[in-house]
C-alpha atoms as a PDB file:
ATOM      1  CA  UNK A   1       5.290   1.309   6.789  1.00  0.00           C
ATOM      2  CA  UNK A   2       4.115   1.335  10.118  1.00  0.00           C
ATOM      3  CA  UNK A   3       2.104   3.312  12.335  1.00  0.00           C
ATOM      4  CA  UNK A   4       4.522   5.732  13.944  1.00  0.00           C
ATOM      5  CA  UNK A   5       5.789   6.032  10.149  1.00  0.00           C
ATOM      6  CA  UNK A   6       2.867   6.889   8.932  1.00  0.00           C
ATOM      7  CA  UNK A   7       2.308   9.681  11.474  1.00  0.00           C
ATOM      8  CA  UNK A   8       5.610  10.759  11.123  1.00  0.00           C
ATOM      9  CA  UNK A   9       4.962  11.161   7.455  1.00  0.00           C
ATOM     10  CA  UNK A  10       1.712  12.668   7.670  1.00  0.00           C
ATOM     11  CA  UNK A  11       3.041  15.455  10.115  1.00  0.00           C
ATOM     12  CA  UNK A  12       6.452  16.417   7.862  1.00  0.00           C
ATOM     13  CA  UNK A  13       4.207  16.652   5.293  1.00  0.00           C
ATOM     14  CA  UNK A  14       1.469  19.291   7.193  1.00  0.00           C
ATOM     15  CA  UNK A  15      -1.209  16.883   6.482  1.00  0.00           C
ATOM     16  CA  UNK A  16      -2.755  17.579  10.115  1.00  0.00           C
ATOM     17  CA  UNK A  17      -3.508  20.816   8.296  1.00  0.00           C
ATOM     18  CA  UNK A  18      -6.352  19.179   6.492  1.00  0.00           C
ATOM     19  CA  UNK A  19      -7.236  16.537   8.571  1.00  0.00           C
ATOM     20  CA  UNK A  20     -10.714  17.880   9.347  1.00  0.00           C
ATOM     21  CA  UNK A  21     -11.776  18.460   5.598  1.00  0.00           C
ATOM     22  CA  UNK A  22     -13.814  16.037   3.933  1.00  0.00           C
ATOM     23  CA  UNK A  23     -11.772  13.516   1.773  1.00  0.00           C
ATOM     24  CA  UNK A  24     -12.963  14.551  -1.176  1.00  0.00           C
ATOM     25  CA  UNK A  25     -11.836  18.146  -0.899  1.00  0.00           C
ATOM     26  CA  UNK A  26      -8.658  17.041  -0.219  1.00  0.00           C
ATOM     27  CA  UNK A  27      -7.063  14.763  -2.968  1.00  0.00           C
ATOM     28  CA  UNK A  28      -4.064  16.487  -3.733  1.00  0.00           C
ATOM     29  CA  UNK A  29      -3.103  15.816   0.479  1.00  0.00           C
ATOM     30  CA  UNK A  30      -3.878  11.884  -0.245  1.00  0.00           C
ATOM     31  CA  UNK A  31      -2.430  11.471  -3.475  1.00  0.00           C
ATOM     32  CA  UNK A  32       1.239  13.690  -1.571  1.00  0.00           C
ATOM     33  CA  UNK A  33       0.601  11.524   1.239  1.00  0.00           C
ATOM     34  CA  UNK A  34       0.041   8.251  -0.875  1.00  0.00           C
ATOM     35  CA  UNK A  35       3.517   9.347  -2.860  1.00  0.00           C
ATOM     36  CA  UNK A  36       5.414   9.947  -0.139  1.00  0.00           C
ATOM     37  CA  UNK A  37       4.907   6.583   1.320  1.00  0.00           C
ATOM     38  CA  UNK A  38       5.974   4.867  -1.655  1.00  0.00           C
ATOM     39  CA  UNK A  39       8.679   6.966  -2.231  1.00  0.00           C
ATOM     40  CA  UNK A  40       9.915   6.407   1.333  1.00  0.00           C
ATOM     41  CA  UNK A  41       9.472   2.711   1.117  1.00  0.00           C
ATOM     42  CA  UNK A  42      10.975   2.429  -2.469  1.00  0.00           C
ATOM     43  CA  UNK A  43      13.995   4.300  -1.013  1.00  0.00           C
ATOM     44  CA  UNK A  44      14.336   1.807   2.153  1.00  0.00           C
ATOM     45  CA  UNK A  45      14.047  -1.239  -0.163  1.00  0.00           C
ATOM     46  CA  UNK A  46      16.927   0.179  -2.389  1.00  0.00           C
ATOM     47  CA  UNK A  47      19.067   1.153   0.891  1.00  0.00           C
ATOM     48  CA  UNK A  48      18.524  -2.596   2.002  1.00  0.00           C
ATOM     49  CA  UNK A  49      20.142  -3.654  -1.352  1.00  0.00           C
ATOM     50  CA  UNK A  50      22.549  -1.357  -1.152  1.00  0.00           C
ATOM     51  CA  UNK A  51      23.694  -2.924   2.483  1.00  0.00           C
ATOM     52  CA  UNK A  52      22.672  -6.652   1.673  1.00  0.00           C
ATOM     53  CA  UNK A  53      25.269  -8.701   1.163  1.00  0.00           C
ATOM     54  CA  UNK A  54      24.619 -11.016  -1.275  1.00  0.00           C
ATOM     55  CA  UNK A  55      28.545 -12.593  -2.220  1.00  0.00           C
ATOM     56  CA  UNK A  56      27.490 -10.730  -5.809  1.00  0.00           C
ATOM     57  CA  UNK A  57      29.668  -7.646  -7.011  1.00  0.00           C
ATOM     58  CA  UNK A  58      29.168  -4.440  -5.694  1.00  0.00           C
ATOM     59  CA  UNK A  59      27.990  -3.402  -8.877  1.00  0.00           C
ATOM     60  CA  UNK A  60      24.864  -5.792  -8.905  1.00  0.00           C
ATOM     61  CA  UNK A  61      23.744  -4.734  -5.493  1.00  0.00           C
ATOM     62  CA  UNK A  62      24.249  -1.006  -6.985  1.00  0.00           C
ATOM     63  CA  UNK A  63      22.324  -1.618 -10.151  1.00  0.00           C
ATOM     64  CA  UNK A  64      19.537  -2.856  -8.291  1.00  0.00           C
ATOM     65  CA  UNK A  65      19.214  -0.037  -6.062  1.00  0.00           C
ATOM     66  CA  UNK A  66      18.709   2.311  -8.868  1.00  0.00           C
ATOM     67  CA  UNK A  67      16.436   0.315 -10.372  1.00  0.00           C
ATOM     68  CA  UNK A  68      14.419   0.387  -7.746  1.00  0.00           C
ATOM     69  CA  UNK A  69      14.673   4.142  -7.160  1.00  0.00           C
ATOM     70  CA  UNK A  70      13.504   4.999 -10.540  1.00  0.00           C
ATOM     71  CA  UNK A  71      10.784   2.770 -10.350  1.00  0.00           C
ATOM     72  CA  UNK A  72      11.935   0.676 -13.402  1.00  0.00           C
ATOM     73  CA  UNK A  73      10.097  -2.343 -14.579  1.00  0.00           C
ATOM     74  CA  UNK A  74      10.829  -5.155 -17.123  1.00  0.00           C
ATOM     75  CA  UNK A  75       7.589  -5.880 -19.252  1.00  0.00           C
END
């Protein structure tokens, strides 16, 4: 994410609200701000899947965009 993201972000998310308290009155606003980057980058990552084209089935490039959107992992 870069910086005009990140301000972007910050504003649709009325963090400017709270910009003057100190951090640790404000953890909830990080930890929203935190999981809307991820969220934000996860979905970019599975939209560049979605697009890539990889000479694999559509279904494959599908798959892995959910995958990615619900944040699954293989142990």
């Amino acid at each position: 994410m870069n910086l005009d993201e990140y301000n972007k972000l910050f504003h649709n998310l009325e963090l400017n609200l709270v910009a003057f308290k100190p951090l640790m009155e404000c953890n909830q606003e990080v930890l929203k701000l935190v999981n809307a980057a991820i969220e934000a980058e996860r979905e970019e990552c599975a939209k560049a899947c979605e697009l890539y084209e990889t000479g694999l089935p559509e279904f494959y490039a599908q798959t892995l965009a959910r995958v990615i959107r619900a944040r699954w992992i293989h142990d």
